[in-house]
Protein backbone atom coordinates (compact mmCIF):
# COMPACT_ATOMS: atom_id res chain seq x y z
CA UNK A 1 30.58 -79.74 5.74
CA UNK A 2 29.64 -82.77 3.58
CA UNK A 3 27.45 -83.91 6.01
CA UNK A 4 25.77 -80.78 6.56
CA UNK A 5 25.08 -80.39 2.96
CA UNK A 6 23.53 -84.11 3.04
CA UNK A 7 21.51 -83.40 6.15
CA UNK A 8 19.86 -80.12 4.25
CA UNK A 9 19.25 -82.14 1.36
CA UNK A 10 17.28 -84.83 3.23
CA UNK A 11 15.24 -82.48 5.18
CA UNK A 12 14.75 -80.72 1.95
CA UNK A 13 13.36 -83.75 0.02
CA UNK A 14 11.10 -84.53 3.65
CA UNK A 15 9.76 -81.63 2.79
CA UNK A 16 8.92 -81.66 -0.48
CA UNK A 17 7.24 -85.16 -0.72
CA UNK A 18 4.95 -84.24 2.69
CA UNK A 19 3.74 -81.34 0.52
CA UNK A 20 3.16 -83.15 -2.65
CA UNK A 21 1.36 -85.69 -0.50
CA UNK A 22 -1.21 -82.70 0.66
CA UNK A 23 -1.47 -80.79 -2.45
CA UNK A 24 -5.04 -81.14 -3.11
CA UNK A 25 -4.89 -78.97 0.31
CA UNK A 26 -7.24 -81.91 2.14
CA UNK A 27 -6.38 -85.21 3.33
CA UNK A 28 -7.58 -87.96 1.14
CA UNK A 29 -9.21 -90.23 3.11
CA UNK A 30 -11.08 -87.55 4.60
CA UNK A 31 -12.32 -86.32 0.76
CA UNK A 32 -13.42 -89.58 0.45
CA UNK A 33 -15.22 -90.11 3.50
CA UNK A 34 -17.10 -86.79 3.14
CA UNK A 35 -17.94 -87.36 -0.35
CA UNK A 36 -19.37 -90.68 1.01
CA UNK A 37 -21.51 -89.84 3.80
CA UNK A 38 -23.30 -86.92 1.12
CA UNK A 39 -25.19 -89.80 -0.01
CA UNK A 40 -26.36 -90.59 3.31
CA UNK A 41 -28.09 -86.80 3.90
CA UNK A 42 -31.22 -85.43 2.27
CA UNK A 43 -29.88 -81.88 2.05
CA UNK A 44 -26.08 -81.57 1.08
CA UNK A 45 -24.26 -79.71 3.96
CA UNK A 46 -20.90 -79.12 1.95
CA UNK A 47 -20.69 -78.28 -1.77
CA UNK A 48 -18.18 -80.69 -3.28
CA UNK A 49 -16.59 -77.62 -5.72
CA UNK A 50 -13.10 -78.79 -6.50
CA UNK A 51 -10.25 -81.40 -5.09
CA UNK A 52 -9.55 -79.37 -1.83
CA UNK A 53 -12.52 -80.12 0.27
CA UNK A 54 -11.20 -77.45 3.18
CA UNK A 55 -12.20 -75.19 0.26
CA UNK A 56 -15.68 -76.30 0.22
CA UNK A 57 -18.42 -74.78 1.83
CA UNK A 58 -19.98 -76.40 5.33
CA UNK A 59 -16.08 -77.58 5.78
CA UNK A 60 -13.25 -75.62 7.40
CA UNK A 61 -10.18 -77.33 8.29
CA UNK A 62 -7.04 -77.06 10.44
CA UNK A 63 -4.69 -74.60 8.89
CA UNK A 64 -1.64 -76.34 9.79
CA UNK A 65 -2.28 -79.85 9.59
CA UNK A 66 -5.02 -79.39 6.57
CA UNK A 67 -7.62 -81.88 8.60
CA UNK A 68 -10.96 -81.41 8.52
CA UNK A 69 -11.76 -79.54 11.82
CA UNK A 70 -15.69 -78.50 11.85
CA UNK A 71 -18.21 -79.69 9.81
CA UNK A 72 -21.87 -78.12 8.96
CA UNK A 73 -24.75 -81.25 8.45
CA UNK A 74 -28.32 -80.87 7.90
CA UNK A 75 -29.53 -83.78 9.29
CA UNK A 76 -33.31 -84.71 9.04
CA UNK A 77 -35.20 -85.93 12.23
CA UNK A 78 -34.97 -89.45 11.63
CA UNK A 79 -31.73 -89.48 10.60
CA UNK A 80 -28.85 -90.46 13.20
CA UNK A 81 -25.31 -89.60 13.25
CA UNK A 82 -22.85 -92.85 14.07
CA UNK A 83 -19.73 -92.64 15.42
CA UNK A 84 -17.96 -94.95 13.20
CA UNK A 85 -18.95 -92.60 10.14
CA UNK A 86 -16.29 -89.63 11.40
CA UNK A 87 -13.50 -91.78 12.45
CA UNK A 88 -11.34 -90.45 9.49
CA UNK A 89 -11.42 -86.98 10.70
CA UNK A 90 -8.57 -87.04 13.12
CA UNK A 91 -8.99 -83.29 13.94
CA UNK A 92 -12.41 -83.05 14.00
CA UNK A 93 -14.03 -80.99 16.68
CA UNK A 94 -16.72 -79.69 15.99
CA UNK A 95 -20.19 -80.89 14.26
CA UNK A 96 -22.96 -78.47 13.72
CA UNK A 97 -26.25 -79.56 12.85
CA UNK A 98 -29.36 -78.01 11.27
């Protein structure tokens, strides 16, 4: 029974740290990359509104792993998109461009 009790505790406290790692609701290093390739578009295609950028508009993310999952750009015609630039989003699917 002692062990049990352990067991629950550890899962418990697994738990609770993974959510207070995600409770801006978006992954870090994905805020950060978004809020870095902004400067590279003439038109913002997200509105930065808040820490949670799956709450922002022009993102929606993956409801169970909170990863950004589509993205909306407006991207002028000389502008290119590289590869290297979305290499953060590890659930990204999905790019639509205007």
């Amino acid at each position: 029974m002692r062990i049990m009790k352990s067991t629950v505790g550890v899962c418990f406290l697994f738990f609770l740290l993974l959510e207070a790692i995600r409770c801006e609701g978006c992954w870090k290093e994905e805020r950060d990359a978004l809020l870095g390739l902004h400067s590279r578009f003439v038109n913002p295609y997200y509105t930065s509104d808040g820490p949670d950028c799956c709450q922002w508009g022009g993102v929606k993310c993956n409801s169970s792993t909170g990863r950004v999952a589509q993205l909306y750009i407006s991207l002028p015609e000389y502008r290119t998109l590289n590869y290297s630039d979305f290499v953060v989003f590890k659930d990204l699917k999905c790019i639509l461009i205007s």
